[in-house]
N, C-alpha and C. Protein backbone atom coordinates (compact mmCIF):
# COMPACT_ATOMS: atom_id res chain seq x y z
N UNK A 1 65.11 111.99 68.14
CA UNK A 1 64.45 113.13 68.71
C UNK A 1 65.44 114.28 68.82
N UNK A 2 64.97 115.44 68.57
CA UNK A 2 65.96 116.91 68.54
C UNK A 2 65.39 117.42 69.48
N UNK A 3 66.04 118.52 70.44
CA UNK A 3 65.77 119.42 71.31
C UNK A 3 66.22 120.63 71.08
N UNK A 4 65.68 122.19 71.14
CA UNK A 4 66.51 123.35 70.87
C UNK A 4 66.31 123.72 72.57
N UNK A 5 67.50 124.22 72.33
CA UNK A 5 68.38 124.74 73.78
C UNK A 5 68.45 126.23 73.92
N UNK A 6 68.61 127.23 74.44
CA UNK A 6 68.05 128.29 75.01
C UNK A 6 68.20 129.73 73.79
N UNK A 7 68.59 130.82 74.17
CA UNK A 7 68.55 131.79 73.72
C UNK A 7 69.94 132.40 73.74
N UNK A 8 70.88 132.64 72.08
CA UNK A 8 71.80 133.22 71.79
C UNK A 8 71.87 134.91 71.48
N UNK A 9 73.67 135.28 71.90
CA UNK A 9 73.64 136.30 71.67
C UNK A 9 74.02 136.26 69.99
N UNK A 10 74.35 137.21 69.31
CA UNK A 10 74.81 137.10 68.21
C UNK A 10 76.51 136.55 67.81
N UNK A 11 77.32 137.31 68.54
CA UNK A 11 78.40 136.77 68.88
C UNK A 11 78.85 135.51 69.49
N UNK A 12 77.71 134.93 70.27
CA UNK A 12 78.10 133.50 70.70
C UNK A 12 77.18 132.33 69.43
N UNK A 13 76.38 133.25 68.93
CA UNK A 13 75.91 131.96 67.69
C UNK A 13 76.61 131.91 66.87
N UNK A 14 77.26 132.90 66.49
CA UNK A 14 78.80 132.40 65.40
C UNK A 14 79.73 131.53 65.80
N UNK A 15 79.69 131.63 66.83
CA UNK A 15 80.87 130.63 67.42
C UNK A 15 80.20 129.22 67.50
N UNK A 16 78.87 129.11 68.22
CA UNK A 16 78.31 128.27 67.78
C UNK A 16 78.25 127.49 66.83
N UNK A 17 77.88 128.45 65.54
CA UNK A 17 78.41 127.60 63.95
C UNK A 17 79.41 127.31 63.53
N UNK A 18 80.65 127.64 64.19
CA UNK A 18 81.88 127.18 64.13
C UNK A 18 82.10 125.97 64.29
N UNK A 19 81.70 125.63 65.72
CA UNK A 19 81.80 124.34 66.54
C UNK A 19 80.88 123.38 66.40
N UNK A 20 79.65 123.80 65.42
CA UNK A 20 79.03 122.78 64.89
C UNK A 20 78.48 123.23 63.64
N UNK A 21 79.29 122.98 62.90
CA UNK A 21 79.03 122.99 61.30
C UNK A 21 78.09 122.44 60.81
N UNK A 22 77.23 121.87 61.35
CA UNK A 22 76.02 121.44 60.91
C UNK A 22 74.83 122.44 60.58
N UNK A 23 75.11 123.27 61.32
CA UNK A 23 74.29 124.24 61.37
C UNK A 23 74.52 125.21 60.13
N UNK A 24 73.09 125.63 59.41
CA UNK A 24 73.19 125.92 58.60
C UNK A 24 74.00 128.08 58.90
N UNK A 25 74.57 128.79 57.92
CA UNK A 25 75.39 129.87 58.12
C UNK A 25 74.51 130.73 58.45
N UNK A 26 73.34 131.23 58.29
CA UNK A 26 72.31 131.84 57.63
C UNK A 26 71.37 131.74 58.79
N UNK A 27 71.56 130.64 59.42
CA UNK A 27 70.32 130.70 60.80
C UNK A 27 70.98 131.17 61.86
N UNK A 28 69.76 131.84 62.58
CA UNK A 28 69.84 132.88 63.65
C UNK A 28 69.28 132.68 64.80
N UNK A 29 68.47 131.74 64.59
CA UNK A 29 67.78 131.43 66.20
C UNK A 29 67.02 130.00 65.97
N UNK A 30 66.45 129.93 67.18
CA UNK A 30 65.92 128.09 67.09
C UNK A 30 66.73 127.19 66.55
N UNK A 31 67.98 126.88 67.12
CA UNK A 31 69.34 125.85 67.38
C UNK A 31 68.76 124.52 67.68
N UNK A 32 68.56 123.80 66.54
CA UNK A 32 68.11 122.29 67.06
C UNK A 32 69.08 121.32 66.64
N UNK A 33 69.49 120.22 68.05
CA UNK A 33 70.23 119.52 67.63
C UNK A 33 69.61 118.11 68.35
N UNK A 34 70.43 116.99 67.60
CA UNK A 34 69.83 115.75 67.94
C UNK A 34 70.40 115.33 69.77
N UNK A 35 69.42 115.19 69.92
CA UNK A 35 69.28 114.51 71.55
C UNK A 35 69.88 113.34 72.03
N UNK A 36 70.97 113.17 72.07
CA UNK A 36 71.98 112.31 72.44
C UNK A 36 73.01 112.52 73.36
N UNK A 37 73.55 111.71 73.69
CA UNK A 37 75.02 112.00 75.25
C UNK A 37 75.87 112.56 74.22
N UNK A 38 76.35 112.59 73.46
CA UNK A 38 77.01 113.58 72.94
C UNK A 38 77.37 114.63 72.38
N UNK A 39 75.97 115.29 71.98
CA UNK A 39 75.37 116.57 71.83
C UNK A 39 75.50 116.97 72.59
N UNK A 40 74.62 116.51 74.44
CA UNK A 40 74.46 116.97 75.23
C UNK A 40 75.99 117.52 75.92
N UNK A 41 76.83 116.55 75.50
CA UNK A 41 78.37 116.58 76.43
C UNK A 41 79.30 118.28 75.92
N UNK A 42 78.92 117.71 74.31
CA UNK A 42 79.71 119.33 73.43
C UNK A 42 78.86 120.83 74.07
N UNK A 43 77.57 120.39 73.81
CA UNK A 43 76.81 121.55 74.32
C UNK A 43 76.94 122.26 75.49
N UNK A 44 77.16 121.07 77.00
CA UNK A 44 77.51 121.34 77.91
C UNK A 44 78.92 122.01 78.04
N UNK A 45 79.93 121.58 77.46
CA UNK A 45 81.06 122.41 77.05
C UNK A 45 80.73 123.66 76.69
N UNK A 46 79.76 124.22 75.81
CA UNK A 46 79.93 125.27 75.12
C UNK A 46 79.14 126.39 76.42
N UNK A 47 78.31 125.70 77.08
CA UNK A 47 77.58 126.31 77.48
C UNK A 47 78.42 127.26 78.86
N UNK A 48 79.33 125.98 79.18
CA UNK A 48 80.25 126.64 80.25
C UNK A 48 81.33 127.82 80.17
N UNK A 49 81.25 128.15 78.27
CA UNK A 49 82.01 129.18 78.15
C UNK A 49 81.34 130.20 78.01
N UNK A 50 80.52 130.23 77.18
CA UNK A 50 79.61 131.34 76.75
C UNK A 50 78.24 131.48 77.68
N UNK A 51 77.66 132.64 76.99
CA UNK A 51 76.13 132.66 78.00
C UNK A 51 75.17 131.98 76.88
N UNK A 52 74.26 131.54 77.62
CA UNK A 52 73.48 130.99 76.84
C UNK A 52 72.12 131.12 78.18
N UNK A 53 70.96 131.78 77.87
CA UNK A 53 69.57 131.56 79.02
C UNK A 53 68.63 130.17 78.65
N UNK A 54 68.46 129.40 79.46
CA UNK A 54 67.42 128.37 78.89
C UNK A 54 67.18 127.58 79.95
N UNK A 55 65.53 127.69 79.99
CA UNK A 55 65.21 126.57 81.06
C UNK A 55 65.62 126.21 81.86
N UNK A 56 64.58 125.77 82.91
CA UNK A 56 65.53 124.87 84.22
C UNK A 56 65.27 123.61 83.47
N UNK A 57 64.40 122.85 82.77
CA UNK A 57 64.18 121.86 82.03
C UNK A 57 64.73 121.45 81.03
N UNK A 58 65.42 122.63 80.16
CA UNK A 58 66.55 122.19 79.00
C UNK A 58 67.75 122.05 79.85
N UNK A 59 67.88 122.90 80.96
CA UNK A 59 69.33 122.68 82.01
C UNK A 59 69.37 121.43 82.44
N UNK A 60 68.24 120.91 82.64
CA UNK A 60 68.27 119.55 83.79
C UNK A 60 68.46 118.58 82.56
N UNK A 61 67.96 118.49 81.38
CA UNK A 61 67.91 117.41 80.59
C UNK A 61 69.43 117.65 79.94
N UNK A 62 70.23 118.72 79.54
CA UNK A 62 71.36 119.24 79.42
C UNK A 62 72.14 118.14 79.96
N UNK A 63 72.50 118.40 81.21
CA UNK A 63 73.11 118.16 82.57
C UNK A 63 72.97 116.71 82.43
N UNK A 64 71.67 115.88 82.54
CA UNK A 64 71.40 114.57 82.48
C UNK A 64 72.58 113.66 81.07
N UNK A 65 72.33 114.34 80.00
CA UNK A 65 73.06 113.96 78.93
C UNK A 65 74.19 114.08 79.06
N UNK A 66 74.86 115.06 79.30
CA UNK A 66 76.08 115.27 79.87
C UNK A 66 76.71 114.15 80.85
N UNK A 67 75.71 113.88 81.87
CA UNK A 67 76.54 112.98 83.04
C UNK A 67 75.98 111.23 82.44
N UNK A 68 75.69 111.41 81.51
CA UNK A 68 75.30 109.71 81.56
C UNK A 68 76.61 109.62 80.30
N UNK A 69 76.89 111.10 79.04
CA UNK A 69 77.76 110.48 78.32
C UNK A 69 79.36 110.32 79.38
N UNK A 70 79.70 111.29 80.43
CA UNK A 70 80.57 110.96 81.05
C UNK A 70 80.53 109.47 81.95
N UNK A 71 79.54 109.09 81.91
CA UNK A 71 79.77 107.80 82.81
C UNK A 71 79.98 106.62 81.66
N UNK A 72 79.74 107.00 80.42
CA UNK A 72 79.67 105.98 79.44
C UNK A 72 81.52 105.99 79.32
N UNK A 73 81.62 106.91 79.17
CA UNK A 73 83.06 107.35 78.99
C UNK A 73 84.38 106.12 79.68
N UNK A 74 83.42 106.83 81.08
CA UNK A 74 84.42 106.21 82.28
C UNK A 74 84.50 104.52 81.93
N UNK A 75 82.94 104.59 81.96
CA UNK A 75 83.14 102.75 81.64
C UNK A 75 83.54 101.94 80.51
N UNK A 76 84.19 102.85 79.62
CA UNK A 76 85.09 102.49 78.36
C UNK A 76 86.47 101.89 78.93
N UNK A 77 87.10 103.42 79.63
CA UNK A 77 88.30 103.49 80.17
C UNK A 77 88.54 102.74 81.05
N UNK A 78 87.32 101.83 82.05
CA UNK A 78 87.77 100.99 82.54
C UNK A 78 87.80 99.40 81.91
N UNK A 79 86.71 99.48 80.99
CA UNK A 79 87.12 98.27 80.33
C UNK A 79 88.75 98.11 79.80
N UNK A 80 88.78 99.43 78.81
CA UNK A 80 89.90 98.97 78.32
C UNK A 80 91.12 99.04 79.49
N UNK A 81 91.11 99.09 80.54
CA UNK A 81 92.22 99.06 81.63
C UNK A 81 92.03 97.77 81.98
N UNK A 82 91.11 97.18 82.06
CA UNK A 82 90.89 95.42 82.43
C UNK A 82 91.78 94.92 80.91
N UNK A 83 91.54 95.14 80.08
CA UNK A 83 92.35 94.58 79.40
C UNK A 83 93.80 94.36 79.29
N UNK A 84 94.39 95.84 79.59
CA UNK A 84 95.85 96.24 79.89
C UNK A 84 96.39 95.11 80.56
């Protein structure tokens, strides 16, 4: 499943296509990316630099992806510390 996420300026969608090359050079609006904790995690990064307007509903599902890939994270780092 893909979700598109809010409304770019011009200057922050270039940068955008920088940081995700997936995206084709040539597109300008309606940013769809696949719906996963780690989309959500980069996105959330990007979002904290630049402006970006969108939803309280793309924010909350944002946010959700974001904190479940950080908890996945954590519980890597502690496995592999049980191992240590």
């Amino acid at each position: 499943m893909s979700v598109t996420y809010g409304t770019l300026a011009p200057h922050v969608a270039i940068r955008l296509k920088q940081l995700f090359p997936r995206i084709a050079k040539g597109q300008s609006k309606g940013f769809t990316f696949p719906n996963d904790t780690l989309h959500c995690a980069d996105l959330a990064w990007f979002v904290s630099r630049y402006p970006m307007a969108m939803s309280l509903d793309d924010q909350l599902s944002l946010d959700g992806g974001r904190a479940q890939f950080e908890g996945e994270q954590a519980a890597m780092c502690d496995y592999r510390h049980d191992l240590c």
